[in-house]
Protein backbone atom coordinates (compact mmCIF):
# COMPACT_ATOMS: atom_id res chain seq x y z
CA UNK A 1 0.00 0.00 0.00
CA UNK A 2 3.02 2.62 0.94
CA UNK A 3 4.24 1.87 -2.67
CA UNK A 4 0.77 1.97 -4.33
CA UNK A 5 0.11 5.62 -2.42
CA UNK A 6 3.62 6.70 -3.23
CA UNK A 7 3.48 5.96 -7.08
CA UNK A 8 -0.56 7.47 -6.44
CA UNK A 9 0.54 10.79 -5.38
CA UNK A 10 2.93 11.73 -7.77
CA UNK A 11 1.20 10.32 -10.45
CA UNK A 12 -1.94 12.45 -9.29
CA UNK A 13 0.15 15.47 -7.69
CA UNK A 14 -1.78 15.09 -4.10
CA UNK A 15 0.16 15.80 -1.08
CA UNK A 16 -2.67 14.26 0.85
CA UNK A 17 -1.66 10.60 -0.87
CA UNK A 18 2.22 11.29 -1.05
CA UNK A 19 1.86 12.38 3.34
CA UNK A 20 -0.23 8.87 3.67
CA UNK A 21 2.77 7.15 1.87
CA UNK A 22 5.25 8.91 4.27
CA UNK A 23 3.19 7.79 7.55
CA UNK A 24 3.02 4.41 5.85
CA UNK A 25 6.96 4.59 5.36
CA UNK A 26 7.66 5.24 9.21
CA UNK A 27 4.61 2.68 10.24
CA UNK A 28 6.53 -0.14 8.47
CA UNK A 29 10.07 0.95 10.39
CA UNK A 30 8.06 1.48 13.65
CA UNK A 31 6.33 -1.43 13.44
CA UNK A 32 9.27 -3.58 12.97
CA UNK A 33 10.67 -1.17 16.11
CA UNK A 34 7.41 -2.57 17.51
CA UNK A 35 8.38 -6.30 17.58
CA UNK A 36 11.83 -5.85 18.23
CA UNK A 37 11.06 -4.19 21.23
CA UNK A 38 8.66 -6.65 22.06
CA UNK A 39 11.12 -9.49 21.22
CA UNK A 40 13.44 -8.03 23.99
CA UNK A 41 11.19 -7.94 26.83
CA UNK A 42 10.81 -11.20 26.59
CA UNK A 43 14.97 -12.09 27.22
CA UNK A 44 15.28 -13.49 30.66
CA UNK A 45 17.29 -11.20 33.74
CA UNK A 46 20.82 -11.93 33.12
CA UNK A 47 23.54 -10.94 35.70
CA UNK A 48 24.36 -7.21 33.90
CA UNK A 49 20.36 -6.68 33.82
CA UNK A 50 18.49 -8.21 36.69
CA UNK A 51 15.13 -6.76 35.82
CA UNK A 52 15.43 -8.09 31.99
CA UNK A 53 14.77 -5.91 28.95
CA UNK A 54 11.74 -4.62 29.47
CA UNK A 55 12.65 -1.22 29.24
CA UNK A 56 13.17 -1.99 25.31
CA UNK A 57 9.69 -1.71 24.49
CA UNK A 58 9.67 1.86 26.07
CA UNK A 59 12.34 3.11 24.31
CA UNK A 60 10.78 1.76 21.07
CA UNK A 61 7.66 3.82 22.04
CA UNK A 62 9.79 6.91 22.62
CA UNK A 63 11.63 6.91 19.44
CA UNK A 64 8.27 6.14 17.43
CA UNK A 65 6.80 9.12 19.15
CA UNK A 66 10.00 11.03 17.72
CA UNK A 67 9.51 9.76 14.29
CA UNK A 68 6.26 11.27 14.53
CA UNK A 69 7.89 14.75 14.89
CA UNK A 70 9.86 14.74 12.06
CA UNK A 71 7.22 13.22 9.94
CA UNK A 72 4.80 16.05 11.04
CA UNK A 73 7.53 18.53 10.34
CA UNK A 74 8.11 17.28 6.76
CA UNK A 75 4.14 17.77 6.20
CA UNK A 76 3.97 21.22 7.32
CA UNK A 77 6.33 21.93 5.29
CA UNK A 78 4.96 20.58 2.26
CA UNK A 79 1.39 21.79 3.05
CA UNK A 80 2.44 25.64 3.16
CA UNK A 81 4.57 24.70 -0.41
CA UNK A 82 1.33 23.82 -1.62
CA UNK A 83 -0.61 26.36 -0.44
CA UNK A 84 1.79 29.57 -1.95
CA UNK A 85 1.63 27.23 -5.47
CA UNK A 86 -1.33 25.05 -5.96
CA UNK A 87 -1.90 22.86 -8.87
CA UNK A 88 -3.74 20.59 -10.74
CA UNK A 89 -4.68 16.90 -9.18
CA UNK A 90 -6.79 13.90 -10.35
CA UNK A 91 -9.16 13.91 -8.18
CA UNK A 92 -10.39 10.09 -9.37
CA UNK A 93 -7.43 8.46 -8.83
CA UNK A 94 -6.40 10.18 -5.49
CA UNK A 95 -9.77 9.17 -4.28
CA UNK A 96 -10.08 5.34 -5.26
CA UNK A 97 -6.46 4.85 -3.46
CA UNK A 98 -7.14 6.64 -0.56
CA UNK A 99 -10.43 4.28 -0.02
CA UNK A 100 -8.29 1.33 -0.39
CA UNK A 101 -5.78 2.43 2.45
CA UNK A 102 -8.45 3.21 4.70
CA UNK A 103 -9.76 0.07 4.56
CA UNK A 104 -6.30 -1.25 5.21
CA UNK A 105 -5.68 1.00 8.09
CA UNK A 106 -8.97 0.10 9.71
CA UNK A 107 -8.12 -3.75 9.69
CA UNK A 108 -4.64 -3.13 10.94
CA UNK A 109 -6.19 -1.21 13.58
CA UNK A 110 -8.35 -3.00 14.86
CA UNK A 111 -5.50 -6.14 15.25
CA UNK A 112 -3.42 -3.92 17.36
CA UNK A 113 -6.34 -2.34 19.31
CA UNK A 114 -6.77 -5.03 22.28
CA UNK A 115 -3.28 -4.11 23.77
CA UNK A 116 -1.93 -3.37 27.71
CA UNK A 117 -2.80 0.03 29.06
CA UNK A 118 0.70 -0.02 30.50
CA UNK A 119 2.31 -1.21 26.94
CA UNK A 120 3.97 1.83 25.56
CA UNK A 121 5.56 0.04 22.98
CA UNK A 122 2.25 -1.19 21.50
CA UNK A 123 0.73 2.17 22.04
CA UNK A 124 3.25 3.80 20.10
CA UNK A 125 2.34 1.00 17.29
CA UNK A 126 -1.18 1.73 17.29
CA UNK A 127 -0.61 5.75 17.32
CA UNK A 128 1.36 5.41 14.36
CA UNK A 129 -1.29 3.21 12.38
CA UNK A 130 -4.20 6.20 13.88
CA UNK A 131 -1.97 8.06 11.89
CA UNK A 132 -2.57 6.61 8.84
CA UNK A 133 -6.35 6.33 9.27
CA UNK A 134 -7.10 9.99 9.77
CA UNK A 135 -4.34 10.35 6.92
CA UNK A 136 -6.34 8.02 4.85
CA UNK A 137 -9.53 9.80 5.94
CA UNK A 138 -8.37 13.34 5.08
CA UNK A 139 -6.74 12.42 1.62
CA UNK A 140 -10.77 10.94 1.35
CA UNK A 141 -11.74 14.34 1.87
CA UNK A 142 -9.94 16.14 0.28
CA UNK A 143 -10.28 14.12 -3.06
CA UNK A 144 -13.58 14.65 -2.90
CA UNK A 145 -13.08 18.64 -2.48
CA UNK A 146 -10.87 18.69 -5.41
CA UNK A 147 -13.14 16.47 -7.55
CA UNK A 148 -16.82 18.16 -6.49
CA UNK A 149 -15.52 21.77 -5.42
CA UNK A 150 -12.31 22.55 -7.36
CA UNK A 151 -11.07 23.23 -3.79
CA UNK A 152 -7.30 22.49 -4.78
CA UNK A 153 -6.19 23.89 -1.29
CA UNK A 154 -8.69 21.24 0.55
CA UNK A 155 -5.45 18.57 0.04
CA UNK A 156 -2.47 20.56 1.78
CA UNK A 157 -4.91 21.84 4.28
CA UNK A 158 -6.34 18.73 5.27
CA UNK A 159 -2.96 17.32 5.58
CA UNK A 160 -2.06 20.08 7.99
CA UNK A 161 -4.79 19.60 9.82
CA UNK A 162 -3.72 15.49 10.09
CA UNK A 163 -0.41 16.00 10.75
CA UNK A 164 -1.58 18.72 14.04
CA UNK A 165 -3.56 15.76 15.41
CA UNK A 166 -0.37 13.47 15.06
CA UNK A 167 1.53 16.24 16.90
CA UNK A 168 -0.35 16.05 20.39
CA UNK A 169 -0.43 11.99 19.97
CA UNK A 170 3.19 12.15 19.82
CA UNK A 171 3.92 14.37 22.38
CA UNK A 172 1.74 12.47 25.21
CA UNK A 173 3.40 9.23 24.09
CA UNK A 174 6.73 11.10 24.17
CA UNK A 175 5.32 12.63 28.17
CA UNK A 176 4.25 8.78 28.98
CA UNK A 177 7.64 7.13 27.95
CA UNK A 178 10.06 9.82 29.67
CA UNK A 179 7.94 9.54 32.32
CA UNK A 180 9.02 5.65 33.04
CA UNK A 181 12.27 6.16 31.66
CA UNK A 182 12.62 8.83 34.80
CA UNK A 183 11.55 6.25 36.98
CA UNK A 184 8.17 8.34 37.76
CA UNK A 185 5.00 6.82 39.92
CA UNK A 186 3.17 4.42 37.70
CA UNK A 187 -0.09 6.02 36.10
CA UNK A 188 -3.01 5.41 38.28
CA UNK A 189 -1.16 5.00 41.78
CA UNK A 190 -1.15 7.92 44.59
CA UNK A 191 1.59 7.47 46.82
CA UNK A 192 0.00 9.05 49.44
CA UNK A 193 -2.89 7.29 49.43
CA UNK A 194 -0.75 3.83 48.82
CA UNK A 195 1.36 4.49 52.15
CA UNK A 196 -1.96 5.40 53.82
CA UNK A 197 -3.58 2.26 53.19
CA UNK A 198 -0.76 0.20 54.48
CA UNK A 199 -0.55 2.14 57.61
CA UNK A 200 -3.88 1.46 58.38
CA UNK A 201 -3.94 -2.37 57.62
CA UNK A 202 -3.63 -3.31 61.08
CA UNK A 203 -2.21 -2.33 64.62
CA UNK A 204 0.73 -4.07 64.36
CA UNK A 205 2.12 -1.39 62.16
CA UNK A 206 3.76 0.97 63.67
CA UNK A 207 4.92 3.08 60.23
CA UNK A 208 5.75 2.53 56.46
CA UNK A 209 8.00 4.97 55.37
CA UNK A 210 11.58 5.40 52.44
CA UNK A 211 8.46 4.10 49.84
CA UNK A 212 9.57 4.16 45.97
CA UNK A 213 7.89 3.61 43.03
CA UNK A 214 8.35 3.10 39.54
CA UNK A 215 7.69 0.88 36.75
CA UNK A 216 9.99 -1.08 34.43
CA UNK A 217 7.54 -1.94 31.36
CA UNK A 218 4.33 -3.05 30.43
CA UNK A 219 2.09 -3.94 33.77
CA UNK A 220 5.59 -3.78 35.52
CA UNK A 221 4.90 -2.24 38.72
CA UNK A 222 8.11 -1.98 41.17
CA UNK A 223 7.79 -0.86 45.08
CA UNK A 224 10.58 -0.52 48.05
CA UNK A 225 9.73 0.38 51.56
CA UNK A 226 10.53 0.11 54.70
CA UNK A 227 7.45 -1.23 57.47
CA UNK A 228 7.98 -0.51 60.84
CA UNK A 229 6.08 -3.00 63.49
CA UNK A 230 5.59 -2.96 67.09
CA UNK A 231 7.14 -6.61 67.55
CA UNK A 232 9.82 -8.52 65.75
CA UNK A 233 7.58 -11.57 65.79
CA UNK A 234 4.98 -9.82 63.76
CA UNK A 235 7.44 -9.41 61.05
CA UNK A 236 6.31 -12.12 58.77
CA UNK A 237 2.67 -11.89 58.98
CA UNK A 238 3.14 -7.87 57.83
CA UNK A 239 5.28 -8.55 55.56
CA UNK A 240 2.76 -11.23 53.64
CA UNK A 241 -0.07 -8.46 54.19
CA UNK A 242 1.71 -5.31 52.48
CA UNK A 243 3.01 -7.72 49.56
CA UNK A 244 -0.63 -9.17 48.97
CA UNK A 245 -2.48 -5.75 49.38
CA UNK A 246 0.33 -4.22 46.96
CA UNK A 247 -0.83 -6.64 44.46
CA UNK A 248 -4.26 -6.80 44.53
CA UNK A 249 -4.97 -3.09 45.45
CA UNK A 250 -2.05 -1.50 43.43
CA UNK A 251 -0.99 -3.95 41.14
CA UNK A 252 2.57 -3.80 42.38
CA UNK A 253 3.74 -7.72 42.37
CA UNK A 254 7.35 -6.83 42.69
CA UNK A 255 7.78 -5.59 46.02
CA UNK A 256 11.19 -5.18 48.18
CA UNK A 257 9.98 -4.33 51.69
CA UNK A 258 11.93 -4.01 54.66
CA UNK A 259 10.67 -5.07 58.26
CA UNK A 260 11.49 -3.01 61.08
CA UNK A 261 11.05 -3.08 64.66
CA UNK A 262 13.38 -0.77 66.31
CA UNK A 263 13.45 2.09 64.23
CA UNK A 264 15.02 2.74 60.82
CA UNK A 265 18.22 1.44 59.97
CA UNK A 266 19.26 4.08 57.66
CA UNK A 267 19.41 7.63 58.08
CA UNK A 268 18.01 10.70 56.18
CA UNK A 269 14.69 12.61 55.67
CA UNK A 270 13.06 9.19 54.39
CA UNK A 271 13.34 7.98 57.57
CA UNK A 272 12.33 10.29 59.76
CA UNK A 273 10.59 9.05 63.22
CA UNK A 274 6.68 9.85 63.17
């Protein structure tokens, strides 16, 4: 289809088909990005990388969401071109191939659709194939602009118009990736609320404090913390209780946690008596 557009939109002189054919060119590198990155979460922790490479799929997401840029760049660029010297484009032709990569977008779509919420790498896959929908859409439209109205701007336009869209896609993918790459919170967890709950799980905690989280990749939820009980004895029963309501409550099912009974062992502001 990238070749069929490509050969389309010089052969009919529509930017609208020729940007389609340049989302279609990145889509095929960042899909194969896509499944390498996928391929590497699944290598086993090795002694130089004890949590795995699951932070390959987010940096697959983060340079798709980069492609994006430069793509969107390109399009701009070509849109204003078009606008200071319009010309003539067969409307016909533009219009039957942009049907036929709409309909191919939609399918592809609609395999990647069912993905994690935590899966940037798949995200990124599925933002760059949105891309090409509403690109397919808009060439759609503005063939059939050109062919009814004579509205030769209608296909630079509308391809401005796509390529703002893909802008703010790319930059929250490009927010969402950094984030985890900064070791940020996970979406969807408050901190304060987590160490709240596990404070109030039962009397025999005393504190939870020095809490950290951050997530490695796709539903990859990482905690340390230190719990603070009022007897050494009741070390093991606390300890099974914050690891289980981590997991069920936060979805955290990698979880370091340190039993105390006489006060923190380290020093600093994390530790600080309450």
């Amino acid at each position: 289809m990238l070749v069929v557009e490509a050969v389309g939109g010089w052969w009919s002189g529509s930017l609208a088909l020729l940007a389609d054919a340049g989302h279609m060119l990145v889509d095929a590198m960042a899909l194969g990005l896509a499944v390498a990155g996928a391929r590497i979460t699944l290598r086993p922790p090795s002694a130089r990388y004890s949590f795995g490479l699951a932070r390959g799929e987010v940096l697959a997401g983060f340079f798709n969401a980069m492609t994006q840029f430069a793509l969107v760049g390109f399009i701009a660029w070509e849109a204003l071109q078009r606008l200071l010297r319009p010309h003539a484009i067969a409307s016909g032709e533009m219009l039957a191939i942009a049907l036929v990569g709409l309909m191919i977008n939609v399918l592809v779509l609609r395999l990647l659709h069912r993905h994690d919420a935590d899966d940037v790498n798949m995200a990124a896959a599925s933002l760059h194939v949105l891309g090409d929908l509403l690109g397919s859409v808009a060439t759609v439209l503005a063939a059939l602009a050109v062919g009814l109205l004579g509205w030769l701007w209608a296909d630079p336009v509308l391809s401005l118009l796509v390529s703002l869209l893909l802008l703010r896609s790319a930059w929250v993918l490009v927010r969402r990736s950094a984030h985890i790459l900064l070791e940020g919170v996970p979406e969807g967890v408050n901190a304060e609320v987590l160490l709240a709950e596990l404070r109030g799980l039962d009397s025999a905690i005393v504190d939870v404090h020095h809490l950290h989280l951050w997530q490695v990749g796709a539903g990859q939820r990482m905690a340390t913390l230190h719990v603070r009980v009022a007897r050494a004895e009741q070390g093991e029963r606390m300890l099974r209780l914050v690891q289980t309501t981590l997991a069920e409550r936060f979805g955290i099912r990698h979880a370091t946690v340190q039993i105390e009974s006489a006060g923190c062992v380290e020093t600093g502001p994390n530790c600080a008596a309450r």
